[in-house]
PDB file of N, CA and C in Angstrom:
ATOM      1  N   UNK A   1       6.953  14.314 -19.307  1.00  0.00           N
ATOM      2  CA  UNK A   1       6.655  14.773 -17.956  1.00  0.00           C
ATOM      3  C   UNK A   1       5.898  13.669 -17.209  1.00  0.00           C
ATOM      4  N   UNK A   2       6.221  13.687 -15.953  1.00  0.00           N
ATOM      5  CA  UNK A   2       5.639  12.227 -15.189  1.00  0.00           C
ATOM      6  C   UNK A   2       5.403  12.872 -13.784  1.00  0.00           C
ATOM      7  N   UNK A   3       4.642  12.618 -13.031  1.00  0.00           N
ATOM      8  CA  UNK A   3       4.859  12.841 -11.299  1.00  0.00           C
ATOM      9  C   UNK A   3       4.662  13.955 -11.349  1.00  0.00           C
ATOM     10  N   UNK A   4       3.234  14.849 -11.635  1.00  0.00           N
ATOM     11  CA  UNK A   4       3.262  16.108 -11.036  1.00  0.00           C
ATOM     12  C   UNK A   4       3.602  17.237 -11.843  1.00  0.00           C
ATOM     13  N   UNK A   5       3.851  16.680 -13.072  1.00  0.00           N
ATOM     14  CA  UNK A   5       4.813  17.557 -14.049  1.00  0.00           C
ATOM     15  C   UNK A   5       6.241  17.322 -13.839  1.00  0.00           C
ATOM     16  N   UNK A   6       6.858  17.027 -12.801  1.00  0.00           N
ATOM     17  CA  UNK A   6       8.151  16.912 -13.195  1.00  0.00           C
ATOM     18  C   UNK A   6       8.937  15.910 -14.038  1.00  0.00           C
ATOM     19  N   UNK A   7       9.826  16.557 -14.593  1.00  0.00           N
ATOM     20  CA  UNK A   7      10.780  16.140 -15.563  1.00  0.00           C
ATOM     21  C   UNK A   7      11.327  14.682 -15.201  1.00  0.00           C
ATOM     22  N   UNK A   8      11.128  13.470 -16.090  1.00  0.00           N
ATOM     23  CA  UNK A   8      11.795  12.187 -15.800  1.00  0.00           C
ATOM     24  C   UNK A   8      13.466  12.280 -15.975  1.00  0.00           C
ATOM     25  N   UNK A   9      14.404  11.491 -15.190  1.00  0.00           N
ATOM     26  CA  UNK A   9      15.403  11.467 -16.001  1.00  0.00           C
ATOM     27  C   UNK A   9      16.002   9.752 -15.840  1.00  0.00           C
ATOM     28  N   UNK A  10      16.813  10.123 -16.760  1.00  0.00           N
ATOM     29  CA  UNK A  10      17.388   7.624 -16.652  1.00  0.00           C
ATOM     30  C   UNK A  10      19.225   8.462 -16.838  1.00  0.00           C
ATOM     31  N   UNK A  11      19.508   7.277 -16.179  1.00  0.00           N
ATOM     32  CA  UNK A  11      20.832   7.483 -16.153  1.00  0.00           C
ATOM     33  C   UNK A  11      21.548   5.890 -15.588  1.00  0.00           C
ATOM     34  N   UNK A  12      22.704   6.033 -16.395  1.00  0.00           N
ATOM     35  CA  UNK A  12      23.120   4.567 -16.093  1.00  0.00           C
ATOM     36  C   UNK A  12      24.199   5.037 -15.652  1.00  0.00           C
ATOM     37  N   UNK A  13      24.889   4.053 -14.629  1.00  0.00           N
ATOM     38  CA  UNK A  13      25.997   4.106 -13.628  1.00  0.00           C
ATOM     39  C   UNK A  13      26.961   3.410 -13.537  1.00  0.00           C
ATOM     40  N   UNK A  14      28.226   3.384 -13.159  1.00  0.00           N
ATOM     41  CA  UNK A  14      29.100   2.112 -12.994  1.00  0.00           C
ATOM     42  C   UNK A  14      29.822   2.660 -11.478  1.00  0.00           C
ATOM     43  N   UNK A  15      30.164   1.835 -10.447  1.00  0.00           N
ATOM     44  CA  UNK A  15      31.031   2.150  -9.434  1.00  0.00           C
ATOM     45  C   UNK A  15      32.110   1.076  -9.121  1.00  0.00           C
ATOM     46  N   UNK A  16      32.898   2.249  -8.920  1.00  0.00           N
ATOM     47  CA  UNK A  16      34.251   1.666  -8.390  1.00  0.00           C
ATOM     48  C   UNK A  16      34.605   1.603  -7.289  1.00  0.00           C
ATOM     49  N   UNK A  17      35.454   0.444  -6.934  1.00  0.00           N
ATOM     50  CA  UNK A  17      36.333   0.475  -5.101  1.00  0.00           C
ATOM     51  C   UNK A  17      35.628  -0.876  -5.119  1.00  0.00           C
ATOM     52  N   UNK A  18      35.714  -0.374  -3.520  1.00  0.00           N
ATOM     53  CA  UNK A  18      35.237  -1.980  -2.537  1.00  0.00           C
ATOM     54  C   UNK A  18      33.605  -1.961  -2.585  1.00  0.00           C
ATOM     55  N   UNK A  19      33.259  -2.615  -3.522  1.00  0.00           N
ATOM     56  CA  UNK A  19      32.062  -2.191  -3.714  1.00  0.00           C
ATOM     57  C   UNK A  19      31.248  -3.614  -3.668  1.00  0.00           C
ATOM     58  N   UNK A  20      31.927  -4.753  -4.128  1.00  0.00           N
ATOM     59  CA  UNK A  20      31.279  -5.751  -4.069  1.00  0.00           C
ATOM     60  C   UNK A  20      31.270  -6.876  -2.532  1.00  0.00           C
ATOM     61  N   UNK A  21      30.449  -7.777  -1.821  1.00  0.00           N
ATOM     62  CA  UNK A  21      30.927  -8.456  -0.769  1.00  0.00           C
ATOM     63  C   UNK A  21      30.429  -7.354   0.493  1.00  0.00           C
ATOM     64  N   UNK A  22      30.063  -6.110   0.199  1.00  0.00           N
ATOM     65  CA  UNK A  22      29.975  -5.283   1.588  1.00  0.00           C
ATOM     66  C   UNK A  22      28.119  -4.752   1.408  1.00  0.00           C
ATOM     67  N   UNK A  23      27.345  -5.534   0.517  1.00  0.00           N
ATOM     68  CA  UNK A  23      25.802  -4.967   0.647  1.00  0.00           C
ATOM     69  C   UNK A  23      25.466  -4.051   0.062  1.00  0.00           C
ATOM     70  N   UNK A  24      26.367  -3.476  -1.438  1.00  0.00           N
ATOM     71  CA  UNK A  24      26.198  -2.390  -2.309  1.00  0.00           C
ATOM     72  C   UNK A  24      24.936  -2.185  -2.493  1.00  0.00           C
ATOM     73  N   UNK A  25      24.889  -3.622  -3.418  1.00  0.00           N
ATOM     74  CA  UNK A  25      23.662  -3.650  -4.214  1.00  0.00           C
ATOM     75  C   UNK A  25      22.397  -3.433  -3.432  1.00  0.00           C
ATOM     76  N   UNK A  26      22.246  -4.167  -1.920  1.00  0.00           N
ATOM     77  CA  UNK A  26      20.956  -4.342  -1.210  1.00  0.00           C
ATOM     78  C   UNK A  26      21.011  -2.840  -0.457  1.00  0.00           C
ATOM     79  N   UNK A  27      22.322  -2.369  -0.129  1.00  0.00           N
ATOM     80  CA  UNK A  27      21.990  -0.781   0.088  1.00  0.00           C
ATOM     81  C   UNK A  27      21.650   0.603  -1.023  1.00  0.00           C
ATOM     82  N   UNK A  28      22.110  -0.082  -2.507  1.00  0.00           N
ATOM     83  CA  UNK A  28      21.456   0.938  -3.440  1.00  0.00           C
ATOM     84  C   UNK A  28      19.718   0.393  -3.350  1.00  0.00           C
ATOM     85  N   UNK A  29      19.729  -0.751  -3.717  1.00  0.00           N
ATOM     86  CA  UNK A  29      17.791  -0.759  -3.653  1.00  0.00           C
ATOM     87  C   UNK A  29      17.046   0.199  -2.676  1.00  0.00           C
ATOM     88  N   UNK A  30      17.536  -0.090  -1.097  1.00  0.00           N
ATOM     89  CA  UNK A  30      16.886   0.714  -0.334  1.00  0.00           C
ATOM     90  C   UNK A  30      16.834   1.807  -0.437  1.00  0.00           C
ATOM     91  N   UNK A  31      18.206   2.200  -1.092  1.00  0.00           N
ATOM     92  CA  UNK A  31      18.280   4.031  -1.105  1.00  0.00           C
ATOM     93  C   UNK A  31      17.517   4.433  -2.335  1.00  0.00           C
ATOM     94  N   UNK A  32      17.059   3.604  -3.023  1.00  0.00           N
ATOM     95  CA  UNK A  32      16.310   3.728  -4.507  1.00  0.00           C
ATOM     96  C   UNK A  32      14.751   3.405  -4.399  1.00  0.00           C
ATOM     97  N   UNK A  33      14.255   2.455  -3.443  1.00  0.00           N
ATOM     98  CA  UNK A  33      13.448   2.348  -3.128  1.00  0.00           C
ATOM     99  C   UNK A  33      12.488   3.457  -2.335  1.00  0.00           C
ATOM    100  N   UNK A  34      13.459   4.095  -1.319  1.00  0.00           N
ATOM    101  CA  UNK A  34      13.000   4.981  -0.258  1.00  0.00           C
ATOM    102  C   UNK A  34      12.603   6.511  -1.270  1.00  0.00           C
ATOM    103  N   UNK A  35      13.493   6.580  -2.287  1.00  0.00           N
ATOM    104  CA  UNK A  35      13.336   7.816  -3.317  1.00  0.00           C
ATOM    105  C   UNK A  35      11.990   7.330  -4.273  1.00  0.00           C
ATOM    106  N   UNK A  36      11.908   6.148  -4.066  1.00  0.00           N
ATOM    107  CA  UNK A  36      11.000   6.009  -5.663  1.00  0.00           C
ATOM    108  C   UNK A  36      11.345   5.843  -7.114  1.00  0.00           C
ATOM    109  N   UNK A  37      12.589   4.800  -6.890  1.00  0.00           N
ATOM    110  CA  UNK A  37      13.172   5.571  -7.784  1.00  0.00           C
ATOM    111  C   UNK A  37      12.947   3.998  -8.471  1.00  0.00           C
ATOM    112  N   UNK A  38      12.928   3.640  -9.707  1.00  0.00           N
ATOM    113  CA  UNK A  38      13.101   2.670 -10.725  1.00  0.00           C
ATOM    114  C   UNK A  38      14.687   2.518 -11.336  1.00  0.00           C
ATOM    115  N   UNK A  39      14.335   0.952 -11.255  1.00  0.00           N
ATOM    116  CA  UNK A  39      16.075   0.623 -12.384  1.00  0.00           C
ATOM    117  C   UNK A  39      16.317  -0.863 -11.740  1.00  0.00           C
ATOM    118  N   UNK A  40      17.539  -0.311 -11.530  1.00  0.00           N
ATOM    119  CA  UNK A  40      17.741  -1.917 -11.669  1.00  0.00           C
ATOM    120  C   UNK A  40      19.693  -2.147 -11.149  1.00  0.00           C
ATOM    121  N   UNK A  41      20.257  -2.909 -10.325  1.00  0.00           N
ATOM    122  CA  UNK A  41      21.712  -2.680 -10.168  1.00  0.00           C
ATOM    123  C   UNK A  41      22.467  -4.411 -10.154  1.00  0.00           C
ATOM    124  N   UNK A  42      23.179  -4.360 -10.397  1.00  0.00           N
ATOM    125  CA  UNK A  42      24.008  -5.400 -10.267  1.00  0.00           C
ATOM    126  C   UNK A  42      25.647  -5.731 -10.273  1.00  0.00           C
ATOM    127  N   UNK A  43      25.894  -6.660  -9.831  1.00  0.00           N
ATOM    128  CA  UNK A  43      28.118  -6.789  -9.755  1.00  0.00           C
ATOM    129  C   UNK A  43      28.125  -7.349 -11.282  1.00  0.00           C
ATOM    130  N   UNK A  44      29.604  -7.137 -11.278  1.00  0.00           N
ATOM    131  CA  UNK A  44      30.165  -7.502 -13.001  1.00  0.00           C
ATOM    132  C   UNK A  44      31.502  -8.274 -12.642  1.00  0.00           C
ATOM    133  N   UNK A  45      32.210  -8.513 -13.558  1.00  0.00           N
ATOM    134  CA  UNK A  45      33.042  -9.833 -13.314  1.00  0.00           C
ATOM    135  C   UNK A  45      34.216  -8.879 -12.892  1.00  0.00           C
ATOM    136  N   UNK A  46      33.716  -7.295 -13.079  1.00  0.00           N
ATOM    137  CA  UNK A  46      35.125  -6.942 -13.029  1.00  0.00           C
ATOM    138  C   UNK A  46      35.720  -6.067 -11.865  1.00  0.00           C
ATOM    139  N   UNK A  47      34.354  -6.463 -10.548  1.00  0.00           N
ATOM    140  CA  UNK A  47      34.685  -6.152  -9.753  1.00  0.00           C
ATOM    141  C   UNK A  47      34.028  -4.628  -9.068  1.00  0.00           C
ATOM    142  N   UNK A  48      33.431  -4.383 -10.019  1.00  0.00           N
ATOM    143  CA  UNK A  48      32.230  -3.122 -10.489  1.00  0.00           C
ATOM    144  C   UNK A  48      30.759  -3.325  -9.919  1.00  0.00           C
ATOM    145  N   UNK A  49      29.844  -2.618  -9.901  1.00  0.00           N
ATOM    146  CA  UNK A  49      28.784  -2.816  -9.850  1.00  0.00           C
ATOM    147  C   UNK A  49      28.094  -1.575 -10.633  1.00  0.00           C
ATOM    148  N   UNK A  50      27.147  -2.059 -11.546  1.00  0.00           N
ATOM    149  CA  UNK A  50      26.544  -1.376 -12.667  1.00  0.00           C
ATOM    150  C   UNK A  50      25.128  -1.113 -12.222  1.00  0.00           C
ATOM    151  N   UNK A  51      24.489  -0.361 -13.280  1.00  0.00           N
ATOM    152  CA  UNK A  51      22.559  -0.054 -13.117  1.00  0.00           C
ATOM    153  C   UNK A  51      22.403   1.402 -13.911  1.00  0.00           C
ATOM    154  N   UNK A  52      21.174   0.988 -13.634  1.00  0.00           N
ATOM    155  CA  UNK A  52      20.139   2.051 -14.405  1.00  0.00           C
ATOM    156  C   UNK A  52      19.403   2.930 -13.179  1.00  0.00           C
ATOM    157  N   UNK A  53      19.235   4.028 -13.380  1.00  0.00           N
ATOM    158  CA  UNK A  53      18.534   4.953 -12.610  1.00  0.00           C
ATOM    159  C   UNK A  53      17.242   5.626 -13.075  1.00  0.00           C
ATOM    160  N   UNK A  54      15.913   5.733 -13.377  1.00  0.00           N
ATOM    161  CA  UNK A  54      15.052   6.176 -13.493  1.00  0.00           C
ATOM    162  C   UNK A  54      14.139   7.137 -12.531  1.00  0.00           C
ATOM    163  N   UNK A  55      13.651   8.193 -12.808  1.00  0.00           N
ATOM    164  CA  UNK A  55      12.838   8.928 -11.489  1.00  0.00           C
ATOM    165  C   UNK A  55      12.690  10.531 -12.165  1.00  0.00           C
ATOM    166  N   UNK A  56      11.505  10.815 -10.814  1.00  0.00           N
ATOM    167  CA  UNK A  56      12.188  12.510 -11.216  1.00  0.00           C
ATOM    168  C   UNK A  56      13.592  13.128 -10.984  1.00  0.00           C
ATOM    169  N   UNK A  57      13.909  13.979 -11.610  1.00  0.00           N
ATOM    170  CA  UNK A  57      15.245  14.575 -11.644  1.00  0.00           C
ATOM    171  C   UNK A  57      15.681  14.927 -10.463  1.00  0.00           C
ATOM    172  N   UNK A  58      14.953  15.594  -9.209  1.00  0.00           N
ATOM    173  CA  UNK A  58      15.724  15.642  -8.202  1.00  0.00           C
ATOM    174  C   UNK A  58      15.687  14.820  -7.823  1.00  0.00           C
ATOM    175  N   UNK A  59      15.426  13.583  -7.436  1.00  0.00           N
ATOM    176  CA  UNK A  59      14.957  12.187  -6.509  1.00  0.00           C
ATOM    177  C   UNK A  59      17.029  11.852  -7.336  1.00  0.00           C
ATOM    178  N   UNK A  60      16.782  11.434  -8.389  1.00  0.00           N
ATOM    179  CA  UNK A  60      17.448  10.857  -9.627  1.00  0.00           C
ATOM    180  C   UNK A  60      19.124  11.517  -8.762  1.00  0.00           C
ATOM    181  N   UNK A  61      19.012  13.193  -9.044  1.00  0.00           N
ATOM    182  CA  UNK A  61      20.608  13.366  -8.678  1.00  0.00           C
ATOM    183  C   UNK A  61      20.886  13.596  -7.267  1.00  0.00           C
ATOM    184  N   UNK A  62      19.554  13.161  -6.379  1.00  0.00           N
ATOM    185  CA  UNK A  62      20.332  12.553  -5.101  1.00  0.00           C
ATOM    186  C   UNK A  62      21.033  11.579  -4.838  1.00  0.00           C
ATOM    187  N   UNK A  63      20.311  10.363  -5.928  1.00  0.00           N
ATOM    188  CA  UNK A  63      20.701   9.001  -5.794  1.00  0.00           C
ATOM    189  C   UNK A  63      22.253   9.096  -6.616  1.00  0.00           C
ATOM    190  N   UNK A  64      22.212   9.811  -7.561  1.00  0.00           N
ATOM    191  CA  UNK A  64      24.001  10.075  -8.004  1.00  0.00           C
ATOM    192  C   UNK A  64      24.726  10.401  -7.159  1.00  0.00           C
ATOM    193  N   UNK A  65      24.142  11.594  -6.216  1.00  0.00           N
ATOM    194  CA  UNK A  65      24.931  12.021  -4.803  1.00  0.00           C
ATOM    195  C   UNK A  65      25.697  10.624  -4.272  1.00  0.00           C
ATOM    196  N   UNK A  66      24.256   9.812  -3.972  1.00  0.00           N
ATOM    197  CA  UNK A  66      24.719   8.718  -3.211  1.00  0.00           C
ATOM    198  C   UNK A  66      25.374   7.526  -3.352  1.00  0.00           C
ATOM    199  N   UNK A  67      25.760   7.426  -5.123  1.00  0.00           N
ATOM    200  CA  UNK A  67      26.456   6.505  -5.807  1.00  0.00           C
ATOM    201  C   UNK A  67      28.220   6.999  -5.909  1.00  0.00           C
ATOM    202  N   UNK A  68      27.950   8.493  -5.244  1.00  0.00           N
ATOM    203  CA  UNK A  68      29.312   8.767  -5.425  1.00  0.00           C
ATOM    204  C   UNK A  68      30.417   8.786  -4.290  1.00  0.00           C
ATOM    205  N   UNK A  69      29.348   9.250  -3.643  1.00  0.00           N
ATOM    206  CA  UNK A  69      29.912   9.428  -2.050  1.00  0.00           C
ATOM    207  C   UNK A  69      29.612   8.249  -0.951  1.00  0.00           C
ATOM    208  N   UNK A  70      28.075   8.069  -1.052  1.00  0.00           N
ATOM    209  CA  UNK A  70      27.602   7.299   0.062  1.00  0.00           C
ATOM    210  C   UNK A  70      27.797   5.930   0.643  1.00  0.00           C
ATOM    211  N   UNK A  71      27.439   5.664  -0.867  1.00  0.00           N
ATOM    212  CA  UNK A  71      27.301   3.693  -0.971  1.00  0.00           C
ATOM    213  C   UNK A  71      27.266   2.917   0.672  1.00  0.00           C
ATOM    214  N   UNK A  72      27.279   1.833   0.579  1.00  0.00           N
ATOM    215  CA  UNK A  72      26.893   0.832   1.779  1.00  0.00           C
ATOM    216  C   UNK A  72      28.116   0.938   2.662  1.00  0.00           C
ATOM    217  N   UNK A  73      27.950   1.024   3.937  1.00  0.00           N
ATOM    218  CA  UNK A  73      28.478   1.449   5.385  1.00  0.00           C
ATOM    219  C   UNK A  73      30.097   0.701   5.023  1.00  0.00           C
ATOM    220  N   UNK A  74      30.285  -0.806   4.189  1.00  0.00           N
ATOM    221  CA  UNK A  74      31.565  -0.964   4.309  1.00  0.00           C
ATOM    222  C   UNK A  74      32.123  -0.621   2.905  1.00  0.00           C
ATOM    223  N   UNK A  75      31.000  -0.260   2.362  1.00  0.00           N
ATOM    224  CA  UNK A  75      31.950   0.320   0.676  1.00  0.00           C
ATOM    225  C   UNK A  75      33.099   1.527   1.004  1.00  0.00           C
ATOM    226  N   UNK A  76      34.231   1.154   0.051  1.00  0.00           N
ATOM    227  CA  UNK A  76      34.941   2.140  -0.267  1.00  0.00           C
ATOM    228  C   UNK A  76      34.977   2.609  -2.193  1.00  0.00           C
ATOM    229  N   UNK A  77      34.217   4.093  -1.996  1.00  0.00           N
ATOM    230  CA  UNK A  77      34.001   4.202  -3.584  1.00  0.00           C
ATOM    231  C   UNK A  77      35.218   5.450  -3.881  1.00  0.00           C
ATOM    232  N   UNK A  78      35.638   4.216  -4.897  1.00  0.00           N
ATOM    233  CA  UNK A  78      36.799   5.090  -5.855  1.00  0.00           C
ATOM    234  C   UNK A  78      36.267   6.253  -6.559  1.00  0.00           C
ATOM    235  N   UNK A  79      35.140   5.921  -7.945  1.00  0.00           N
ATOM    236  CA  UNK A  79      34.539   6.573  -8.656  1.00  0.00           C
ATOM    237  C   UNK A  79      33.364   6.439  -8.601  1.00  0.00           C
ATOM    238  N   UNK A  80      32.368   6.878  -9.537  1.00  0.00           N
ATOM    239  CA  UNK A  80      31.598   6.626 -10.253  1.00  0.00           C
ATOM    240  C   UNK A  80      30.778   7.327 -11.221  1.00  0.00           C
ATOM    241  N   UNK A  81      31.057   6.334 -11.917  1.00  0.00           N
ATOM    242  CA  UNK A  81      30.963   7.184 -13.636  1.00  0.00           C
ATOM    243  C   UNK A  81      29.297   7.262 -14.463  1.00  0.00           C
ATOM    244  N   UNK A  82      28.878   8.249 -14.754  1.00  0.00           N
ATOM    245  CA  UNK A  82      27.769   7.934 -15.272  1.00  0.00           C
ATOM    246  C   UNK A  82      27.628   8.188 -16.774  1.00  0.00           C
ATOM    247  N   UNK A  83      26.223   7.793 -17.242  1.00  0.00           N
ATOM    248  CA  UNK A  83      26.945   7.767 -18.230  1.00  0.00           C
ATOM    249  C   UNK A  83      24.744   7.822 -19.007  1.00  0.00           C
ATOM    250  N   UNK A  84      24.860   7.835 -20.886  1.00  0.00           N
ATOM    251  CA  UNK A  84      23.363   7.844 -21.396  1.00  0.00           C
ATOM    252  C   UNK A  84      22.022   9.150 -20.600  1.00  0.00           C
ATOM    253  N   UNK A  85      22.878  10.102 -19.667  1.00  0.00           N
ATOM    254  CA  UNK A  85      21.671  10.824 -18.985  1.00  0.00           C
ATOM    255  C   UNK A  85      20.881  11.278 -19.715  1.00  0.00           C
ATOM    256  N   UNK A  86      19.388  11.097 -19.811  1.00  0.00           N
ATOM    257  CA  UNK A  86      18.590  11.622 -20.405  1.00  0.00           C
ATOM    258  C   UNK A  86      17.318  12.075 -19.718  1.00  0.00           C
ATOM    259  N   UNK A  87      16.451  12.640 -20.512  1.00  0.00           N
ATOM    260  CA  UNK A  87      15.317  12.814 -20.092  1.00  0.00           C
ATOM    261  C   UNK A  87      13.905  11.692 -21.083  1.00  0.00           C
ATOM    262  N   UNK A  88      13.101  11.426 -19.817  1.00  0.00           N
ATOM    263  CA  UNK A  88      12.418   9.838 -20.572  1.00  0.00           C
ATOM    264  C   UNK A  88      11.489  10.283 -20.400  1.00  0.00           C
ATOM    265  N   UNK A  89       9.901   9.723 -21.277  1.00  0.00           N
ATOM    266  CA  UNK A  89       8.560  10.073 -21.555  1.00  0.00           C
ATOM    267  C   UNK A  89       7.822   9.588 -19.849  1.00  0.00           C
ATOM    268  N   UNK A  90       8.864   8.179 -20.372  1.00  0.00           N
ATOM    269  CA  UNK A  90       7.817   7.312 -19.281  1.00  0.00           C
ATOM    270  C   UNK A  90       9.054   6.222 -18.400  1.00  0.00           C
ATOM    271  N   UNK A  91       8.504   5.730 -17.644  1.00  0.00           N
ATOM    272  CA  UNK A  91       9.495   4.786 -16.823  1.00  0.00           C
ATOM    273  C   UNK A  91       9.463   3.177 -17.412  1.00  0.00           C
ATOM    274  N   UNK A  92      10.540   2.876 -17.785  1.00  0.00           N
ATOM    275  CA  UNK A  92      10.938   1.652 -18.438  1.00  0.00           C
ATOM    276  C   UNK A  92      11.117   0.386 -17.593  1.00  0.00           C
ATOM    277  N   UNK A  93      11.074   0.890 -16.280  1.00  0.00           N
ATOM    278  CA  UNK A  93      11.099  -0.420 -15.307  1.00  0.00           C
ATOM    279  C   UNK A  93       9.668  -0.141 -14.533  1.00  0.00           C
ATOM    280  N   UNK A  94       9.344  -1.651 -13.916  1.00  0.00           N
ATOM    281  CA  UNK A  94       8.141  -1.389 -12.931  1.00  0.00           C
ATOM    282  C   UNK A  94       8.613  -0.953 -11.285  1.00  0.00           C
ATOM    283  N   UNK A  95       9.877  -1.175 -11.217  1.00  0.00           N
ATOM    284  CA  UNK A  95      10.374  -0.991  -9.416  1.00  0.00           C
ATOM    285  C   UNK A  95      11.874  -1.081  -9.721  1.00  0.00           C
ATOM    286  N   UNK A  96      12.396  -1.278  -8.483  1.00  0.00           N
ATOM    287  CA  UNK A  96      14.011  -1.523  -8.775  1.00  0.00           C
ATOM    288  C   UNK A  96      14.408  -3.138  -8.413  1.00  0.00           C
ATOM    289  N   UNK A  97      15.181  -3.441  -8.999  1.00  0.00           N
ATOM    290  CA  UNK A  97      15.641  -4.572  -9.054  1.00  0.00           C
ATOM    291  C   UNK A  97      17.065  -4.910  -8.377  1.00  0.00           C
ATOM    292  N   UNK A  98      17.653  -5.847  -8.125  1.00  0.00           N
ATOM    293  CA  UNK A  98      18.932  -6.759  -7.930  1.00  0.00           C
ATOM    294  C   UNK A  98      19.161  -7.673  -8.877  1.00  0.00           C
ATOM    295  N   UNK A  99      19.745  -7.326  -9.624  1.00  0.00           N
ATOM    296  CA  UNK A  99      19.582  -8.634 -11.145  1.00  0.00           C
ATOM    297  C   UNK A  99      21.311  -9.489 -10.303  1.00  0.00           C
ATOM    298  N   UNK A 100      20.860 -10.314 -10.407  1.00  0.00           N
ATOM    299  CA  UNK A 100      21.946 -11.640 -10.288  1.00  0.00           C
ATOM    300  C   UNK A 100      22.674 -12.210 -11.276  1.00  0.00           C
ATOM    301  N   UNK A 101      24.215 -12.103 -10.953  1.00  0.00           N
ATOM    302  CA  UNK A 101      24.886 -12.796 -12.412  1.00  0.00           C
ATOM    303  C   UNK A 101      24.185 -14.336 -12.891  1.00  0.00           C
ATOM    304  N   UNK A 102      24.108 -14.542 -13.787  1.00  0.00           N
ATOM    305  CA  UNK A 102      24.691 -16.197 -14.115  1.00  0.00           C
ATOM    306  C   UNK A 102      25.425 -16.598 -14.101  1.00  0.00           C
ATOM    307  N   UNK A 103      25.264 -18.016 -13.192  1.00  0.00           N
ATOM    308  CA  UNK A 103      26.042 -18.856 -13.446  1.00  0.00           C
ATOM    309  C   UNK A 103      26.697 -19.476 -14.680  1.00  0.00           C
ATOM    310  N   UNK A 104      28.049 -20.086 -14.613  1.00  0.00           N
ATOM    311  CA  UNK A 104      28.430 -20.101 -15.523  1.00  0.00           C
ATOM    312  C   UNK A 104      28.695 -21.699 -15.512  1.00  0.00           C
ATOM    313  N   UNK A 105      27.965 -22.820 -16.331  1.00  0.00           N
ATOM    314  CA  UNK A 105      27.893 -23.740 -16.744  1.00  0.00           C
ATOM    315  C   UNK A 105      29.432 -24.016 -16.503  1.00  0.00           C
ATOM    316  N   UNK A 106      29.640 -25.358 -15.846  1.00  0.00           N
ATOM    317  CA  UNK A 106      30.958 -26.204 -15.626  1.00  0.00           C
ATOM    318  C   UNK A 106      30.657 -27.879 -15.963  1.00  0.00           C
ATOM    319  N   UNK A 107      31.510 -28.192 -16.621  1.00  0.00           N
ATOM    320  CA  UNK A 107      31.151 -29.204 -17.186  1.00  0.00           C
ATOM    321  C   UNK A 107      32.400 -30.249 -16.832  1.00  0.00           C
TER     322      UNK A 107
END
């Protein structure tokens, strides 16, 4: 229990569509930020954009609301799949993040 007594929950995410190139990522922070919410999001090679969700439980399945439907003004979201939902003691991140791929060494 965290915040008041309410129930923590973590949940990890993947989304699909036009998701990368249109401000996904910098529009999930804000919408994660504005909730309070902890984690962390980032693009994948495969055209996806992934993360972790941490918070109280209602904060938590708004932000699913908004991973499914909402996303950033030029996203078009196919899916999105979640996935590990649990309930957590404590919060595993300090804030939310934008983690950045690596580069990939060219030689």
């Amino acid at each position: 229990m965290a915040e008041g007594g309410r129930k923590l929950l973590s949940v990890s995410f993947e989304v699909f569509g036009k998701v990368q190139g249109v401000f996904f990522r910098k529009n999930t922070k804000e919408t994660a930020d504005r909730y309070r919410l902890r984690g962390w999001v980032k693009n994948t090679d495969r055209g996806t954009v992934t993360g972790q969700v941490q918070g109280p439980e209602d904060d938590v399945m708004v932000m699913m609301k908004w991973l499914q439907h909402t996303g950033s003004p030029k996203s078009k979201i196919e899916k999105c799949e979640f996935s590990d939902k649990k309930t957590v003691e404590k919060y595993q991140f300090t804030g939310f993040d934008i983690q950045r791929k690596m580069k990939k060494k060219t030689r």
